[in-house]
N, C-alpha and C. Protein backbone atom coordinates (compact mmCIF):
# COMPACT_ATOMS: atom_id res chain seq x y z
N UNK A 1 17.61 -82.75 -19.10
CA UNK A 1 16.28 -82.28 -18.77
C UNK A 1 15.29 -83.18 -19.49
N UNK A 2 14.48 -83.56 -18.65
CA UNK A 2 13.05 -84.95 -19.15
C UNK A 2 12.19 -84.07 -19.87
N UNK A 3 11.64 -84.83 -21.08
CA UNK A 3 10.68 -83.74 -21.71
C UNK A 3 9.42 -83.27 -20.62
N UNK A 4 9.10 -84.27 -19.58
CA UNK A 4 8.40 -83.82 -18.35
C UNK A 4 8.49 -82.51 -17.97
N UNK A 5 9.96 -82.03 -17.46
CA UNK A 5 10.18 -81.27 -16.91
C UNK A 5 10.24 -79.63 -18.21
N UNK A 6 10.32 -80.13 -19.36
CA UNK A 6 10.35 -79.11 -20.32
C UNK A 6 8.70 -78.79 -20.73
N UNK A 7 7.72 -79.41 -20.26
CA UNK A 7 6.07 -79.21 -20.64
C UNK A 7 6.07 -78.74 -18.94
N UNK A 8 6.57 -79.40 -17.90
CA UNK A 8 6.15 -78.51 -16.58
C UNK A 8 6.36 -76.79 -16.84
N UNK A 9 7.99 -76.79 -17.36
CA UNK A 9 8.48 -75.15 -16.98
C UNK A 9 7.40 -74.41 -18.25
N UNK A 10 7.45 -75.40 -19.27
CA UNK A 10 6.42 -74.25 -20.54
C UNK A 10 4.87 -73.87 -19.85
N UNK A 11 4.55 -74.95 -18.83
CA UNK A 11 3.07 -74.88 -18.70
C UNK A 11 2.97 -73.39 -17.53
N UNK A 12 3.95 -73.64 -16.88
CA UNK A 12 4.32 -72.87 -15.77
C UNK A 12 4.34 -71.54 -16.50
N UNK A 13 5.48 -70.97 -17.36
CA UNK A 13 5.51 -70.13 -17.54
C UNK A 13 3.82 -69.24 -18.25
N UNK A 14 3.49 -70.40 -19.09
CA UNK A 14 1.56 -69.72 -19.65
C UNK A 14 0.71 -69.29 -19.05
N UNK A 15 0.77 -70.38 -17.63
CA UNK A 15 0.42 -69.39 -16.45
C UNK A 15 1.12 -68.55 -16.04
N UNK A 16 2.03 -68.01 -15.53
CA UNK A 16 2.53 -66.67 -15.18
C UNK A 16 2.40 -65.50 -16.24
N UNK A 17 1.97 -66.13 -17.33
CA UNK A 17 1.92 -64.72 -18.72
C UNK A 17 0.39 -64.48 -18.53
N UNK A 18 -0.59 -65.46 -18.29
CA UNK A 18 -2.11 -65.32 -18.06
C UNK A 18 -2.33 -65.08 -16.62
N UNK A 19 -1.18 -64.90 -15.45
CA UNK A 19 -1.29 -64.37 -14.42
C UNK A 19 -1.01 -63.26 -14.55
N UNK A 20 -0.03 -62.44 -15.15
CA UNK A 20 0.77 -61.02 -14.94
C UNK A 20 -0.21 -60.39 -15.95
N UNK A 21 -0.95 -60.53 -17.35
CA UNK A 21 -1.14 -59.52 -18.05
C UNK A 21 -2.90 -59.70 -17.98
N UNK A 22 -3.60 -60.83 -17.04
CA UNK A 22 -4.68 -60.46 -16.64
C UNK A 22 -5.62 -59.03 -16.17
N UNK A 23 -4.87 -58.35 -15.27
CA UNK A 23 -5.40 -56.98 -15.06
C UNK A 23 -5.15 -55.92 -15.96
N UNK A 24 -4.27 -56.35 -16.57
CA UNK A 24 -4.22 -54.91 -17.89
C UNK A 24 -5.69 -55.48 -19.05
N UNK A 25 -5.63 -57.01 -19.09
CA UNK A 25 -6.23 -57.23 -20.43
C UNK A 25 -7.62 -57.19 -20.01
N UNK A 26 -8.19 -57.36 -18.82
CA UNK A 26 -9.56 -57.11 -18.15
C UNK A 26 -9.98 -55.86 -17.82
N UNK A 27 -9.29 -54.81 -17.37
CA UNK A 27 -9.55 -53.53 -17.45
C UNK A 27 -9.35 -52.92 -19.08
N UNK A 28 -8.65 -53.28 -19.88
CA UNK A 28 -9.31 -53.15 -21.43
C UNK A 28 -10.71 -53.50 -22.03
N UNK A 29 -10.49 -54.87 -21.75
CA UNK A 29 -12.16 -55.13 -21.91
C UNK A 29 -12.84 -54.55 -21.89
N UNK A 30 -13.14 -54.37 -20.44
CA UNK A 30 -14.07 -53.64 -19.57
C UNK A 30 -14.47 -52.07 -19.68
N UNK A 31 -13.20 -51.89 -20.06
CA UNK A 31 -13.21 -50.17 -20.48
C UNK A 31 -14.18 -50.33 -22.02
N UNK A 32 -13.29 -51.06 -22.65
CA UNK A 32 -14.19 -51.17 -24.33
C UNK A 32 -15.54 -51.87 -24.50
N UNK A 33 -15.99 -52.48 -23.19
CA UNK A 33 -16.98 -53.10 -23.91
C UNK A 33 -18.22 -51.80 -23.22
N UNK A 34 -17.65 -50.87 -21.65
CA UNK A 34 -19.15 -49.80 -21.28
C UNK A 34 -18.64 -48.84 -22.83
N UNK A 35 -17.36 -48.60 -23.69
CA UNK A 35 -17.45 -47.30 -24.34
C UNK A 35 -18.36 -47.79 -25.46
N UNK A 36 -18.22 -49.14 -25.89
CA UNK A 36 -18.76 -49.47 -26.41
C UNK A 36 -20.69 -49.62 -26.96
N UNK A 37 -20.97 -50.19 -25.61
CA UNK A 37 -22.14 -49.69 -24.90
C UNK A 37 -23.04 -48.25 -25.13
N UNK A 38 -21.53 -47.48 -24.78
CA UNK A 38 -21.81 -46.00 -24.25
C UNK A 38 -22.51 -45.70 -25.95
N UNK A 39 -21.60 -45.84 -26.76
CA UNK A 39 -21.69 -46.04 -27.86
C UNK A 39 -23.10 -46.17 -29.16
N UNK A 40 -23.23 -47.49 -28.70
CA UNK A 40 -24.60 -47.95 -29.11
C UNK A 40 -25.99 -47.40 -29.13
N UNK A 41 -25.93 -46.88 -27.18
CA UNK A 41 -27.23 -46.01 -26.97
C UNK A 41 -27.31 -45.01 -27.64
N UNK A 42 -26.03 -43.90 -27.57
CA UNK A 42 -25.72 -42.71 -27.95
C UNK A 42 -25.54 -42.46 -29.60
N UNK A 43 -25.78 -43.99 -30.24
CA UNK A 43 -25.78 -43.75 -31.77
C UNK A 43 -24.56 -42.97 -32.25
N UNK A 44 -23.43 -42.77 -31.33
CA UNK A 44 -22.33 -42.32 -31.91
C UNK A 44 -21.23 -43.52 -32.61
N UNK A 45 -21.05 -43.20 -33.60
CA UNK A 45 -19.79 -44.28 -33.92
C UNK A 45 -18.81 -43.91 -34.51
N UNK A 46 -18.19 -43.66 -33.88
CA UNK A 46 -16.41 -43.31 -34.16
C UNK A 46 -15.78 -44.19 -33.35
N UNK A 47 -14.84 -44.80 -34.39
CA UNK A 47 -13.98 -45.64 -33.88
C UNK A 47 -12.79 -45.48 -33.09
N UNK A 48 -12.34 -44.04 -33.22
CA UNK A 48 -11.17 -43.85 -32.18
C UNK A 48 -11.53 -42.92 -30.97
N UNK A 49 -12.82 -43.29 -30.65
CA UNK A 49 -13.29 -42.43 -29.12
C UNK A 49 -12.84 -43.60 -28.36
N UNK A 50 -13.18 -45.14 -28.27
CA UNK A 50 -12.92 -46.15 -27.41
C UNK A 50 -11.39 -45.93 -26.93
N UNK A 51 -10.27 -45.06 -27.56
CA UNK A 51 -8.68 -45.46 -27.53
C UNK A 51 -8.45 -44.99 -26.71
N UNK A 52 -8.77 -43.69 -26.40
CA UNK A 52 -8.43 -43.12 -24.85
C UNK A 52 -8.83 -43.64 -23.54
N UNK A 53 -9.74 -43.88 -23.15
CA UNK A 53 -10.32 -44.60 -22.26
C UNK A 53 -9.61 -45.49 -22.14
N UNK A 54 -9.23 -46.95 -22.75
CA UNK A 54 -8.75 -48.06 -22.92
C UNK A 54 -7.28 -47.91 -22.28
N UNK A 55 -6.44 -46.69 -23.24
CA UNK A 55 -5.23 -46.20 -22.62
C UNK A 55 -4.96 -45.99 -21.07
N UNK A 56 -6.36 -45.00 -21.25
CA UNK A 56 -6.06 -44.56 -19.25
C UNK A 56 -6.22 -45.43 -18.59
N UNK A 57 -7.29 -46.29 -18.99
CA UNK A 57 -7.54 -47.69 -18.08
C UNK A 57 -6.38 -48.76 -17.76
N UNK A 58 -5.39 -48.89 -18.99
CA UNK A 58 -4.50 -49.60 -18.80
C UNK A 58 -3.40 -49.51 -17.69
N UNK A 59 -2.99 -47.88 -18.41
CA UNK A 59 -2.11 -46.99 -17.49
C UNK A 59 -2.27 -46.97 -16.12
N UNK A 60 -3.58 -46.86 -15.45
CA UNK A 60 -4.27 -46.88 -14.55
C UNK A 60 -3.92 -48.36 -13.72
N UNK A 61 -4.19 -49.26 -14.55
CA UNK A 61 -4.31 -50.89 -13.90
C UNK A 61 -2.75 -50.72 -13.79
N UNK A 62 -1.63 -50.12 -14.78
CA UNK A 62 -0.53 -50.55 -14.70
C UNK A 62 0.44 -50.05 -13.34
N UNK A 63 -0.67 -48.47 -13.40
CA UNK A 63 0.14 -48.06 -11.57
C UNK A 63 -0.01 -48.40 -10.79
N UNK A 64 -0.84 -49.33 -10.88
CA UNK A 64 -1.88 -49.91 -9.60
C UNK A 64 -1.26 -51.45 -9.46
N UNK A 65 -1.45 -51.92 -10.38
CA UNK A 65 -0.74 -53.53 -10.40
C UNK A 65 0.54 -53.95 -10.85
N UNK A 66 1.12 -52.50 -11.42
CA UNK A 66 2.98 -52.91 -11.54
C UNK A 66 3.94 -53.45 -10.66
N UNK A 67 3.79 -53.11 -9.59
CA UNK A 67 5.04 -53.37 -8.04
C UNK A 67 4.45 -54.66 -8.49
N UNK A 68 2.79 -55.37 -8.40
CA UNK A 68 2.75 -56.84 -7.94
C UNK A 68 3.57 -57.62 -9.38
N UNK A 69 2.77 -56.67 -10.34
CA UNK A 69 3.33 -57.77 -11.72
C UNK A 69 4.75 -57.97 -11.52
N UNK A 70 5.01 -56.91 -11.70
CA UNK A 70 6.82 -57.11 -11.44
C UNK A 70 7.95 -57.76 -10.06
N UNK A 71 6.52 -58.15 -9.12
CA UNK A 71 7.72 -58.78 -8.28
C UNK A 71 6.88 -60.51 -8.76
N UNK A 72 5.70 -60.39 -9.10
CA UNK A 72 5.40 -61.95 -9.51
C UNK A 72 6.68 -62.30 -10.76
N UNK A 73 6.89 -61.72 -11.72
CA UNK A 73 7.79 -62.06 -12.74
C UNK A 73 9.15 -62.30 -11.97
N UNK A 74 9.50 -61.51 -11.12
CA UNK A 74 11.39 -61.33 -10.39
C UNK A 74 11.32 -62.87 -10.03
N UNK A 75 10.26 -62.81 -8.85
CA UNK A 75 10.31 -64.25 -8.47
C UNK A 75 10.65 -65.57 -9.34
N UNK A 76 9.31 -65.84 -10.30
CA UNK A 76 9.37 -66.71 -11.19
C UNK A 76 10.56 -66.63 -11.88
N UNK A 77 11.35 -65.70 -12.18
CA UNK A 77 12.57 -66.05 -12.89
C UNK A 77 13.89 -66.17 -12.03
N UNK A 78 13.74 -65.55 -10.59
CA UNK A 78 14.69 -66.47 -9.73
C UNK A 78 14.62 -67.50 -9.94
N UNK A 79 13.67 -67.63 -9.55
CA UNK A 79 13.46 -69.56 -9.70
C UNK A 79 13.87 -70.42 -10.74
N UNK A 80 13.38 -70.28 -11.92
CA UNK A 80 13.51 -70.63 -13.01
C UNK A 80 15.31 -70.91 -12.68
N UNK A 81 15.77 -69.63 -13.00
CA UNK A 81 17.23 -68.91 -12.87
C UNK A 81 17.92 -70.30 -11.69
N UNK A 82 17.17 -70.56 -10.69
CA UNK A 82 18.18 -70.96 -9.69
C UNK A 82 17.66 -72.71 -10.21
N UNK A 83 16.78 -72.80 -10.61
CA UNK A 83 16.60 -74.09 -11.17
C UNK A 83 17.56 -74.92 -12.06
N UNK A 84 18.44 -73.90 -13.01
CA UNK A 84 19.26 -74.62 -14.17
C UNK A 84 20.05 -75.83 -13.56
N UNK A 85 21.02 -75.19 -12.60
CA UNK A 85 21.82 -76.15 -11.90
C UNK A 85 21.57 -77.42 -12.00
N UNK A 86 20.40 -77.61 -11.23
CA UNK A 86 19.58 -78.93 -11.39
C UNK A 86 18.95 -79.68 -12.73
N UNK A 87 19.16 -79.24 -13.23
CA UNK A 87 18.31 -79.20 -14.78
C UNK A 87 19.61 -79.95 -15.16
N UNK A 88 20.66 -79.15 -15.77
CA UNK A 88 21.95 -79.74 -16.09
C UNK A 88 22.39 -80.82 -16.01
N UNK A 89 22.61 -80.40 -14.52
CA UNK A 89 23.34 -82.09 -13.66
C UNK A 89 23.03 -83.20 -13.23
């Protein structure tokens, strides 16, 4: 295996980790930055009101975008998987 081909599969895989955990880590955000918000106006500050929200939001993105995350990952590691052969020989 060419160090080429060992910076292709690493680069490959960084994208598929910044492809698959994009919608969980953007609906966190997003959740924390309105509780946050919510927050500010409302002069409330407690730090563990943001945790719930954040949770459901995740949970939420995760029922919603699991089937895709998880068949984007199956794929990519067929591949990977059916790639060695070639790699080897």
């Amino acid at each position: 295996m060419t160090p080429e081909a060992v910076l292709t599969l690493g680069r490959e895989a960084m994208q598929m980790l910044v492809t698959v955990c994009a919608p969980v880590l953007l609906a966190a955000l997003a959740v924390g930055l309105l509780v946050s918000l919510l927050q500010a106006v409302t002069q409330v500050n407690e730090a563990t009101l943001s945790f719930l929200p954040k949770l459901l939001a995740v949970l939420a993105t995760l029922a919603i975008a699991g089937p895709w995350m998880a068949s984007m990952l199956v794929d990519w590691i067929r591949q990977v998987l059916s790639s060695i052969p070639a790699a080897v020989g």
